[in-house]
PDB file of N, CA and C in Angstrom:
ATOM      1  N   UNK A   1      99.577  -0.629 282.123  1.00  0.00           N
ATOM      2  CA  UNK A   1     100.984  -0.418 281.944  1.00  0.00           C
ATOM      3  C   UNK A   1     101.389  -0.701 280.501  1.00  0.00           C
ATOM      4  N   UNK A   2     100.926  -1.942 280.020  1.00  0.00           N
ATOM      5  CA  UNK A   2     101.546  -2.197 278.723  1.00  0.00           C
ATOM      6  C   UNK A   2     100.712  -0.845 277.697  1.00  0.00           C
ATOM      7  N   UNK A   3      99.159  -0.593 277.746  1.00  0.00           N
ATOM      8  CA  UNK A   3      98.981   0.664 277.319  1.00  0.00           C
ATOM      9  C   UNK A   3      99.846   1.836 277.609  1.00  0.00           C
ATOM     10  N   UNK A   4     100.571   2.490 278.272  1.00  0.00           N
ATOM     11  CA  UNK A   4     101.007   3.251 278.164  1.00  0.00           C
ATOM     12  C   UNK A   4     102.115   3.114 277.497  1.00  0.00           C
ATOM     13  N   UNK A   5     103.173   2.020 277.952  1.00  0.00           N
ATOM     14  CA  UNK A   5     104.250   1.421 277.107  1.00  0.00           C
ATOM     15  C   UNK A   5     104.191   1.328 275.411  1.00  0.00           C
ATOM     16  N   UNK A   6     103.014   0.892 274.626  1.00  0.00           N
ATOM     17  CA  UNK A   6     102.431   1.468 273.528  1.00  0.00           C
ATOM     18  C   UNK A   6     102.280   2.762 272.885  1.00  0.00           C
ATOM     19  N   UNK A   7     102.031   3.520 273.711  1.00  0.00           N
ATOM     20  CA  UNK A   7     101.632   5.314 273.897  1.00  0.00           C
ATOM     21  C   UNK A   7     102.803   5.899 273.779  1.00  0.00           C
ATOM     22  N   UNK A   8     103.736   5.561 274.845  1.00  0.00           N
ATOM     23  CA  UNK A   8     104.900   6.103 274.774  1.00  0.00           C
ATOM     24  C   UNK A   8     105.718   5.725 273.736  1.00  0.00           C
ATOM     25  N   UNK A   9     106.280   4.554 273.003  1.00  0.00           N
ATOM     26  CA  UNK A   9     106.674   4.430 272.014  1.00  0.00           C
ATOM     27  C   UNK A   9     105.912   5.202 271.228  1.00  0.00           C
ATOM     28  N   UNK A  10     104.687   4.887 270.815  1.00  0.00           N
ATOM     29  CA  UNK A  10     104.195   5.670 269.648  1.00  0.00           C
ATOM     30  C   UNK A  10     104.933   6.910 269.287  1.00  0.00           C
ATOM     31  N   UNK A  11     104.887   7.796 270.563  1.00  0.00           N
ATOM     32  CA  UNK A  11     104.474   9.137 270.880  1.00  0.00           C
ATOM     33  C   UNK A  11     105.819   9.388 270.125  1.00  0.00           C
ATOM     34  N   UNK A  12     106.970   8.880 271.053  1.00  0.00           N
ATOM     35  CA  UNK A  12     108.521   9.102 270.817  1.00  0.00           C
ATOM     36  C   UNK A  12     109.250   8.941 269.262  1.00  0.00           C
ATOM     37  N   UNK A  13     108.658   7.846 269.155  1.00  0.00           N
ATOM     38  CA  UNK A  13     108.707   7.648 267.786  1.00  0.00           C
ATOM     39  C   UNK A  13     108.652   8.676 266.986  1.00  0.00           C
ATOM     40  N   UNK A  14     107.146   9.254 266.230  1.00  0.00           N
ATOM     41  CA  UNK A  14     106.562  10.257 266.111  1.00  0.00           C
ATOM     42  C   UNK A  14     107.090  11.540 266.224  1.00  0.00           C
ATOM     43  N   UNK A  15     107.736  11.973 267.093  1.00  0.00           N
ATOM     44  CA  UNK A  15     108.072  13.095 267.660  1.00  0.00           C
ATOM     45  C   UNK A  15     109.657  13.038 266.866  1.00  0.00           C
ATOM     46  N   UNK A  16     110.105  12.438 267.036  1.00  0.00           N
ATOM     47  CA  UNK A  16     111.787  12.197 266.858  1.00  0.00           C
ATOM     48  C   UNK A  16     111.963  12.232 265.266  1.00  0.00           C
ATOM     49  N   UNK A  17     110.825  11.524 264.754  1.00  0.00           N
ATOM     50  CA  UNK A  17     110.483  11.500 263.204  1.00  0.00           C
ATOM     51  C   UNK A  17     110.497  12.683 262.447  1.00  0.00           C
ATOM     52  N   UNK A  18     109.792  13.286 263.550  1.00  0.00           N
ATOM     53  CA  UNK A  18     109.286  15.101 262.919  1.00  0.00           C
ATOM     54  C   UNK A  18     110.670  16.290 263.441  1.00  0.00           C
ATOM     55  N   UNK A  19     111.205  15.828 264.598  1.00  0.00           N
ATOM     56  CA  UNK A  19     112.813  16.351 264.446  1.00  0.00           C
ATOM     57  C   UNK A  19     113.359  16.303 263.419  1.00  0.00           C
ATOM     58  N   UNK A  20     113.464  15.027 263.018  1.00  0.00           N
ATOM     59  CA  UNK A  20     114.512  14.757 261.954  1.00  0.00           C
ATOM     60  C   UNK A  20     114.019  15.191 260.628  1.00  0.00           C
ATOM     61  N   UNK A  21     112.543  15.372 260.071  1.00  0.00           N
ATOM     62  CA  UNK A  21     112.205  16.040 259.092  1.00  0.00           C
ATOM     63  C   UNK A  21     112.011  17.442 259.048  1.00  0.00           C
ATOM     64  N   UNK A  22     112.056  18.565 260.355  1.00  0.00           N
ATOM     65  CA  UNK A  22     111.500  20.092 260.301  1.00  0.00           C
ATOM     66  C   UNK A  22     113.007  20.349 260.659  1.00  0.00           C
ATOM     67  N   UNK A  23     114.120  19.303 260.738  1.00  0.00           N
ATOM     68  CA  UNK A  23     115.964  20.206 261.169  1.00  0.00           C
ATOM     69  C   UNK A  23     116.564  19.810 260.104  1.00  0.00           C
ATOM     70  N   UNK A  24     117.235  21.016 259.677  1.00  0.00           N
ATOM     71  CA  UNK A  24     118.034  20.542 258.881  1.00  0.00           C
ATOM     72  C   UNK A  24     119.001  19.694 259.670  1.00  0.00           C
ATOM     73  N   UNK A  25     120.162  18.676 258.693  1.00  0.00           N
ATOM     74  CA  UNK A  25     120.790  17.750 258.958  1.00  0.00           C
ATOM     75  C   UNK A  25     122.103  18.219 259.612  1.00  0.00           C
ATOM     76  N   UNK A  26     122.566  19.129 259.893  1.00  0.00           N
ATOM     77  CA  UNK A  26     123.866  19.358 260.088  1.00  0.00           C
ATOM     78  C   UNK A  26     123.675  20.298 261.892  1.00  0.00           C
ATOM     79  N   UNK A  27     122.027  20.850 261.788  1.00  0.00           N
ATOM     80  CA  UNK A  27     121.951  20.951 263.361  1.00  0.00           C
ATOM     81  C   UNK A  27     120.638  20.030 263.817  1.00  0.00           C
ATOM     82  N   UNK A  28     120.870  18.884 263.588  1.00  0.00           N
ATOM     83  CA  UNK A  28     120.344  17.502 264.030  1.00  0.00           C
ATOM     84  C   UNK A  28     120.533  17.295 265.380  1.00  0.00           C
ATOM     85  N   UNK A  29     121.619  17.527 266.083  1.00  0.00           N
ATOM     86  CA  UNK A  29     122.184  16.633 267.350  1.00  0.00           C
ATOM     87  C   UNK A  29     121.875  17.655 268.301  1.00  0.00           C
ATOM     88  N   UNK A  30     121.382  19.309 268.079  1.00  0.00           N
ATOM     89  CA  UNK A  30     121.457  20.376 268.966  1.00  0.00           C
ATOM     90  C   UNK A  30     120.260  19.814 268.903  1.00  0.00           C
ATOM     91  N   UNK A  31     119.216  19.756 267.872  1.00  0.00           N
ATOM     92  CA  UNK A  31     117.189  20.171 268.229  1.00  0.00           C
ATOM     93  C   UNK A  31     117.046  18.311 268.603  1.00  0.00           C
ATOM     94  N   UNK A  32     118.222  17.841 268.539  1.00  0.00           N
ATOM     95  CA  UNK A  32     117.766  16.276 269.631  1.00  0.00           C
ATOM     96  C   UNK A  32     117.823  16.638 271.224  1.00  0.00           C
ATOM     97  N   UNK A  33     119.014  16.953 271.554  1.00  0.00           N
ATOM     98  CA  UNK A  33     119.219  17.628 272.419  1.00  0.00           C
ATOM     99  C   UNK A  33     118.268  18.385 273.145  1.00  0.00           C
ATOM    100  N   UNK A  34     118.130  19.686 272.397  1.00  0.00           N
ATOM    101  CA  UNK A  34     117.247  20.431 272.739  1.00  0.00           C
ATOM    102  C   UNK A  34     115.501  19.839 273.186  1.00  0.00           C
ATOM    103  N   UNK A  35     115.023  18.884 272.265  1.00  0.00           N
ATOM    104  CA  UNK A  35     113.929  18.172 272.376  1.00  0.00           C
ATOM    105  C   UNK A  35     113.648  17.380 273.779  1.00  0.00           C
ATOM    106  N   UNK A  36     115.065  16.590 273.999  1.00  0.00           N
ATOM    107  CA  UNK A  36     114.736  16.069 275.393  1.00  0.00           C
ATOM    108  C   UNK A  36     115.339  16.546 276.621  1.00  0.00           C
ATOM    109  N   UNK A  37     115.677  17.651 276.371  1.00  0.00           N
ATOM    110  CA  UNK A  37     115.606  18.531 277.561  1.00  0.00           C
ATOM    111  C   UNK A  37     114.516  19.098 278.042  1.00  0.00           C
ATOM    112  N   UNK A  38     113.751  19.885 277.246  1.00  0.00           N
ATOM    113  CA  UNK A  38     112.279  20.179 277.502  1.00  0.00           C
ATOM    114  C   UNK A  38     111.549  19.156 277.370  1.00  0.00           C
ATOM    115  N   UNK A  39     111.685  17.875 276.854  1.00  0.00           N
ATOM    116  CA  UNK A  39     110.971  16.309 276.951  1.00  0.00           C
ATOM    117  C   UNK A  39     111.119  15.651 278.693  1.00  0.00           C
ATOM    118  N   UNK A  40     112.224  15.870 278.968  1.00  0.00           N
ATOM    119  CA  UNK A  40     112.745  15.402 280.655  1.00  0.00           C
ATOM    120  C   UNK A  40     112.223  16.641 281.349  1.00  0.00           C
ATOM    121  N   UNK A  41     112.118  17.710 281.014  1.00  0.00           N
ATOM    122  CA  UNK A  41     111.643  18.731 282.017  1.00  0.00           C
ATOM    123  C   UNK A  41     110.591  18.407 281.892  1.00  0.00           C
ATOM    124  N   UNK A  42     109.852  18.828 281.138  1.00  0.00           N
ATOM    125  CA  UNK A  42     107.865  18.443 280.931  1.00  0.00           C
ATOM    126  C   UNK A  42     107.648  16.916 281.708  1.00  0.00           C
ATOM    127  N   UNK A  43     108.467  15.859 281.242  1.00  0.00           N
ATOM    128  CA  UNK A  43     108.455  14.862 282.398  1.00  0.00           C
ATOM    129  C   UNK A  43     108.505  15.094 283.938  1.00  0.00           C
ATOM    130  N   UNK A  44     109.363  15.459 284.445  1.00  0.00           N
ATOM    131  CA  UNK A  44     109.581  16.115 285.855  1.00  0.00           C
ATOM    132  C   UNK A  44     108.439  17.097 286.219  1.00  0.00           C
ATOM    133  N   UNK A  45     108.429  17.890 285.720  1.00  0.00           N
ATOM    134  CA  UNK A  45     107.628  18.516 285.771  1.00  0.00           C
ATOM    135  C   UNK A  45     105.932  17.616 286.395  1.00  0.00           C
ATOM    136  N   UNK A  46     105.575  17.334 285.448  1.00  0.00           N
ATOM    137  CA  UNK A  46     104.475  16.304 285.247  1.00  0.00           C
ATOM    138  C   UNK A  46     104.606  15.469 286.077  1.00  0.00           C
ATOM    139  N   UNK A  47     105.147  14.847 286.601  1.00  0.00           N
ATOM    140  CA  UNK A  47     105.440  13.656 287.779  1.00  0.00           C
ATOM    141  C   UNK A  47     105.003  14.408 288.952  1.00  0.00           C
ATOM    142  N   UNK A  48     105.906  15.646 289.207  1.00  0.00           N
ATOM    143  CA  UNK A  48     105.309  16.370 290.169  1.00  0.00           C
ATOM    144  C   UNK A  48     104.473  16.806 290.370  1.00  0.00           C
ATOM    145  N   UNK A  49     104.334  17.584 289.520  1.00  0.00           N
ATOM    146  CA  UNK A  49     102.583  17.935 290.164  1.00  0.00           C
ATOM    147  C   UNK A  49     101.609  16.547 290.185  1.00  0.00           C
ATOM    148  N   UNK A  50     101.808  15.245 289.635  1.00  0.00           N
ATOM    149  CA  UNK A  50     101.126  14.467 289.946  1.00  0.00           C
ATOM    150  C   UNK A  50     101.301  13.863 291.295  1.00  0.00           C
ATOM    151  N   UNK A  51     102.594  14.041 291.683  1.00  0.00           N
ATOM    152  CA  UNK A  51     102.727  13.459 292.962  1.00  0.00           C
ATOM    153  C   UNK A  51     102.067  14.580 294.047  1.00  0.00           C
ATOM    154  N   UNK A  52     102.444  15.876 294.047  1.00  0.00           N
ATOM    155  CA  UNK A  52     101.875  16.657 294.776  1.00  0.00           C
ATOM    156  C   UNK A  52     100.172  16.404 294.520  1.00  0.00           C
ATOM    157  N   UNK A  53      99.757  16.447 293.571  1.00  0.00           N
ATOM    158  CA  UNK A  53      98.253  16.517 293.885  1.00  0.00           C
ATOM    159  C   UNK A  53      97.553  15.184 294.480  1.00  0.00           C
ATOM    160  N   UNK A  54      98.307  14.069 293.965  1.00  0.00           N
ATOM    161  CA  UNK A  54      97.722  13.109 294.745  1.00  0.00           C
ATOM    162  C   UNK A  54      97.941  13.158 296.374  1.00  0.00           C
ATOM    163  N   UNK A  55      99.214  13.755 297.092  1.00  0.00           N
ATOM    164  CA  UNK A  55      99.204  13.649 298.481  1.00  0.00           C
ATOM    165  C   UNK A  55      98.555  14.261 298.582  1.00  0.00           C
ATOM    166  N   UNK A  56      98.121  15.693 297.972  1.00  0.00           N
ATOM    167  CA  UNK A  56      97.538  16.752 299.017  1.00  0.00           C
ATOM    168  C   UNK A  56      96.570  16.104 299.543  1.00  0.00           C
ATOM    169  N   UNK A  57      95.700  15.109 298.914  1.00  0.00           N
ATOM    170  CA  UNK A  57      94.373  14.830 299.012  1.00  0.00           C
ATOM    171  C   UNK A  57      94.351  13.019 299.794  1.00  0.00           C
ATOM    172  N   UNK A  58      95.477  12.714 300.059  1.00  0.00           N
ATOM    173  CA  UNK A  58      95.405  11.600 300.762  1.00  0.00           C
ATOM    174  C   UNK A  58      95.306  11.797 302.123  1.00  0.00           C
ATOM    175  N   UNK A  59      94.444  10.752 303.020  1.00  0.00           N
ATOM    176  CA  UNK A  59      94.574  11.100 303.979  1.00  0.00           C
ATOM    177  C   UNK A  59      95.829  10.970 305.271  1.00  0.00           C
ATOM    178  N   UNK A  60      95.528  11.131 306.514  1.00  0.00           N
ATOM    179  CA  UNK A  60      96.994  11.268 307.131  1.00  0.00           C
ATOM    180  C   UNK A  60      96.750  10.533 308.214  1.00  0.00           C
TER     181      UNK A  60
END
């Protein structure tokens, strides 16, 4: 857990860094926006199919 907690900061960090250097400054708040919308979808996303693949295969 605390590894991932590491990972994920890193990651976010990183990522948010490179927003703010490839946008210009005045449409900053749209490609933030924009970033964690497809950041929370790819999350969701990802949860699910992890949750689906682990039941399929549990037993009953």
């Amino acid at each position: 857990m605390v590894l991932w907690g590491i990972g994920l900061g890193a990651q976010e960090s990183i990522l948010r860094a490179a927003v703010a250097t490839l946008v210009p400054t005045e449409r900053r708040g749209t490609a933030y926006g924009l970033f964690n919308a497809w950041y929370g979808g790819a999350w969701f996303l990802g949860s699910a199919a992890s949750a689906c693949s682990t039941t399929a295969h549990c037993p009953r």
